[in-house]
Protein backbone atom coordinates (compact mmCIF):
# COMPACT_ATOMS: atom_id res chain seq x y z
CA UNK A 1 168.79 168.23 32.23
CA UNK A 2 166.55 166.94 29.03
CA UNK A 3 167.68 163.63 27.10
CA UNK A 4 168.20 163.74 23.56
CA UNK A 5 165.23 162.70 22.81
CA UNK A 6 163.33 164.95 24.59
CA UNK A 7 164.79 168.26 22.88
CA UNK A 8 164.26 165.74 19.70
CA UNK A 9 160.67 166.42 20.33
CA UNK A 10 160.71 169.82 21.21
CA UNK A 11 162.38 170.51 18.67
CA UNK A 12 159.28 168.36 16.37
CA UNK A 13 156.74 169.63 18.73
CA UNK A 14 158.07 173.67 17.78
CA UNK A 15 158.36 173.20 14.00
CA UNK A 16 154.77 171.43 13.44
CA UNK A 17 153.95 174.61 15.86
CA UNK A 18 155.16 176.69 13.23
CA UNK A 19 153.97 174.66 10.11
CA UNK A 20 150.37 175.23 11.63
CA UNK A 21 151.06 178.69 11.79
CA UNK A 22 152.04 179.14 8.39
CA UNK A 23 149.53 177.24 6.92
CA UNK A 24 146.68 179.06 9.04
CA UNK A 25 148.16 182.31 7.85
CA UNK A 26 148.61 181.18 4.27
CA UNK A 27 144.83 179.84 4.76
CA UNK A 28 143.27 183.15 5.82
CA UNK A 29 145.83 185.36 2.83
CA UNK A 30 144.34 183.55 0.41
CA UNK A 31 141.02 183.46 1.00
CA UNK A 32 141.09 186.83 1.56
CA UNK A 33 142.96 187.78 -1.48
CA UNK A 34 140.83 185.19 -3.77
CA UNK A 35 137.63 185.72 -2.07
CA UNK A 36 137.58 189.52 -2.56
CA UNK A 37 139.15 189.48 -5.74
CA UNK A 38 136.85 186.83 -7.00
CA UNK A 39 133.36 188.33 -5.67
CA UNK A 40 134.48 191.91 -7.35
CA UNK A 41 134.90 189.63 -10.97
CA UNK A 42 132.00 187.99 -10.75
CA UNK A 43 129.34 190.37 -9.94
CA UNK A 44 130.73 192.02 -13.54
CA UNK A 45 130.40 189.13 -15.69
CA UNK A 46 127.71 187.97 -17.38
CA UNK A 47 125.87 184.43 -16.08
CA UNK A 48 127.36 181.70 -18.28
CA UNK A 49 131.15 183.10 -17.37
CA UNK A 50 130.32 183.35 -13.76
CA UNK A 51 129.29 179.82 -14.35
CA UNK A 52 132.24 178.88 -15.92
CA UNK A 53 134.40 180.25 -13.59
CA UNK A 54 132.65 178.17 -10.89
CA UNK A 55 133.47 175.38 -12.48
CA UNK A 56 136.93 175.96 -12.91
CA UNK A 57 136.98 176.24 -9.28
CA UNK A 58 135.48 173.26 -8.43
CA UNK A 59 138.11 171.65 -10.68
CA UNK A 60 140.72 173.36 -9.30
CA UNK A 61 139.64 171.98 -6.04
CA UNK A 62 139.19 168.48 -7.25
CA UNK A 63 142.34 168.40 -9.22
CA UNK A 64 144.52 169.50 -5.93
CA UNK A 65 142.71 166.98 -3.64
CA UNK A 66 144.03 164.31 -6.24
CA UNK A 67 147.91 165.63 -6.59
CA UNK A 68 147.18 165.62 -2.58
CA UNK A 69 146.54 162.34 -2.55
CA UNK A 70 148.87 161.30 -5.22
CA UNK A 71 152.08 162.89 -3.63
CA UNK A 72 150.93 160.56 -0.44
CA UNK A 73 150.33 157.14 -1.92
CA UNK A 74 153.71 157.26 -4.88
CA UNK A 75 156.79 155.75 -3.98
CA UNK A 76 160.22 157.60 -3.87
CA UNK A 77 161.59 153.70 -5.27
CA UNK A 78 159.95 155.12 -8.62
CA UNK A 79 161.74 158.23 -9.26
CA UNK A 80 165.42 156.83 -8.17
CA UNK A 81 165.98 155.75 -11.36
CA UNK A 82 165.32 158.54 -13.13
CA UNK A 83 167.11 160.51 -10.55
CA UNK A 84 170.11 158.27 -11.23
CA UNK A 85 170.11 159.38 -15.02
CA UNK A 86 169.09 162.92 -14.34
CA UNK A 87 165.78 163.51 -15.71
CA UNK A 88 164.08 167.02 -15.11
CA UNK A 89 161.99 166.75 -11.88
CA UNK A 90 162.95 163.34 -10.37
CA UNK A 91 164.59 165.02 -7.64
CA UNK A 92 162.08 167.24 -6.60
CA UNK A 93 159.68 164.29 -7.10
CA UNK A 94 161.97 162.79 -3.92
CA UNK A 95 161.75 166.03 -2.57
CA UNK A 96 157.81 166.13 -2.75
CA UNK A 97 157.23 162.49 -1.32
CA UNK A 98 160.08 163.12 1.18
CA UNK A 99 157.46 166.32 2.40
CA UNK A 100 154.28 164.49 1.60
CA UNK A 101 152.35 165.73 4.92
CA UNK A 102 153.55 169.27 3.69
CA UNK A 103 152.47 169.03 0.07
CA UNK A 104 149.19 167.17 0.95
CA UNK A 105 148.29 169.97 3.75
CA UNK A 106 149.02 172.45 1.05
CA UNK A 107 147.47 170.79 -2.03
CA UNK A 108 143.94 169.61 -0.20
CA UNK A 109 143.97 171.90 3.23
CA UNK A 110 144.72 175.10 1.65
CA UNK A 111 144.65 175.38 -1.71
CA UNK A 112 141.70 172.86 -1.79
CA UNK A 113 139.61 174.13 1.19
CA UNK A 114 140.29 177.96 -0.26
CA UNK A 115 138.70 176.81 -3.73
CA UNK A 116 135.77 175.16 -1.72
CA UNK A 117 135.47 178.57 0.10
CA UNK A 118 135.37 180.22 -3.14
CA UNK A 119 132.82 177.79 -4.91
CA UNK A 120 130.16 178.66 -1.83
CA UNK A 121 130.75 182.20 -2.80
CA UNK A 122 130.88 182.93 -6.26
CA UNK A 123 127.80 179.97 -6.35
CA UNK A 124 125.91 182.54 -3.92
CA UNK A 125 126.50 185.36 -6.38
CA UNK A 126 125.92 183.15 -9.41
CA UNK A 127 122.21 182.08 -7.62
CA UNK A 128 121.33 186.00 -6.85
CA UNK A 129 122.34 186.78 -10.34
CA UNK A 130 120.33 184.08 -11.96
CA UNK A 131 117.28 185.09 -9.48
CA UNK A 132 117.64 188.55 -10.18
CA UNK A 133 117.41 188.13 -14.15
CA UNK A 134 115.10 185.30 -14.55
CA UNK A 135 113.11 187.09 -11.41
CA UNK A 136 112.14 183.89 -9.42
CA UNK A 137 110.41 183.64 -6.25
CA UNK A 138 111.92 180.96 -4.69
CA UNK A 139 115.86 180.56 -3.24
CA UNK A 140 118.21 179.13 -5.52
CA UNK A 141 121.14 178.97 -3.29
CA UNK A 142 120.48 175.80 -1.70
CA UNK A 143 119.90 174.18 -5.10
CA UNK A 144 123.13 175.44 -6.40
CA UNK A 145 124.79 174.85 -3.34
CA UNK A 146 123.83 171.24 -3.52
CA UNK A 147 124.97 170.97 -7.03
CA UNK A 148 128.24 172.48 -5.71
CA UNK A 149 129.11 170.15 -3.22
CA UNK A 150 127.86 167.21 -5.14
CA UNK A 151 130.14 167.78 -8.05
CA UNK A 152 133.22 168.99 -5.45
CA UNK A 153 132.34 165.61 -3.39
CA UNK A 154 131.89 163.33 -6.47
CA UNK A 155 134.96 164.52 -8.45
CA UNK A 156 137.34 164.08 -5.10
CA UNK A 157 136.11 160.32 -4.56
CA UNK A 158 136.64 159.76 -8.56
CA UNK A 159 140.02 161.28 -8.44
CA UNK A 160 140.94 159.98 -5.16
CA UNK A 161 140.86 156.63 -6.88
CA UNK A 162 142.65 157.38 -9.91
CA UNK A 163 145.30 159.37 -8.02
CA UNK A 164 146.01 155.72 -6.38
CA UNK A 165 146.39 154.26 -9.61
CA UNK A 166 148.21 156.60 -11.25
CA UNK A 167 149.98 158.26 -8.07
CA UNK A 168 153.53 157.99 -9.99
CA UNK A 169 152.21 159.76 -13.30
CA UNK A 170 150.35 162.49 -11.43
CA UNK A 171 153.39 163.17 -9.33
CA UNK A 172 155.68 163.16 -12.45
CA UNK A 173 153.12 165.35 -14.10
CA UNK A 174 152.59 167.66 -11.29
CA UNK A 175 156.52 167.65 -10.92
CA UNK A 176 157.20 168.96 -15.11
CA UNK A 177 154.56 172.16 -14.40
CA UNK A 178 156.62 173.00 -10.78
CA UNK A 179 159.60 172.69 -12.98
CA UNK A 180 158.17 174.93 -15.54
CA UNK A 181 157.35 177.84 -12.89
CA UNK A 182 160.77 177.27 -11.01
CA UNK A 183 162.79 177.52 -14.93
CA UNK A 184 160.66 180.87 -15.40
CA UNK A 185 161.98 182.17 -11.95
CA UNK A 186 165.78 180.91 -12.09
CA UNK A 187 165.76 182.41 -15.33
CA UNK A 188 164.31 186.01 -13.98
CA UNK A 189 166.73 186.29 -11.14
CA UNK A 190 169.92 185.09 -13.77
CA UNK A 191 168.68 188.36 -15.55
CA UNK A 192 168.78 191.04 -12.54
């Protein structure tokens, strides 16, 4: 017969099972989806948009490394009190430092390595596009590729540190445009 806390941690040991599952599967869906749908875009547009929307990527990437970070460093203490007097999105500020393992494996793992995944790819069409019309000899991927991963690695170490400053702020931020989405959908299922 198993002790308490042995089915305690079978029960742990079965639902991080599962949340590595579902993130895997999450992983793959969406680079998949944004990947294909991404690559088909770009190879229409002209150079400066496909350039643009690199960089939004990158930023995309850099921006959910810091809420990543941010979610893991703030302190529930800080959003009790607004809790208390009911502000819009203290409790599911609780609720996202309560999951902070969950939020940060979403915010840097999946949405963060799927944006890094995208930024080698539409780079690689951006570099064949840019060699095909300025017709250059030489490869242009690694160059891009470099500037790539020195603006994705830069930007995470900058934000990194401000998200531990400003870890409270970010959350409460991040928190109001969760809000916003979740308002849009109660308000869609109130009208069916």
């Amino acid at each position: 017969m198993k002790s308490k806390d042995s089915k305690s941690n079978d029960k742990e040991k079965d639902s991080s099972s599962k949340w590595v599952i579902t993130v895997s599967l999450l992983s793959f869906s969406l680079s998949i989806i944004f990947t294909f749908i991404t690559t088909l875009t770009v190879n229409s547009l002209p150079i400066p948009i496909a350039i643009l929307i690199l960089l939004l990527v990158i930023a995309m990437g850099i921006i959910f490394d810091m809420i990543s970070m941010a979610v893991t460093v703030a302190e529930e203490k800080d959003f009790h009190a607004k809790a208390s007097r009911k502000l819009d999105g203290a409790k599911t500020s609780i609720k996202l430092i309560r999951n902070a393992p969950k939020v940060s494996s979403i915010c840097a793992d999946v949405i963060g390595d799927v944006c890094g995944i995208l930024s080698g790819g539409i780079g690689a069409i951006v570099a064949m596009k840019i060699t095909t019309y300025y017709n250059l000899n030489f490869d242009l991927q690694v160059i891009i590729s470099a500037i790539i991963a020195a603006l994705t690695i830069g930007g995470k170490a900058n934000f990194k540190v401000t998200a531990q400053k400003y870890s409270t702020q970010i959350v409460d931020k991040f928190t109001g445009i969760l809000n916003i989405f979740t308002i849009k959908k109660n308000k869609k299922s109130d009208k069916k």
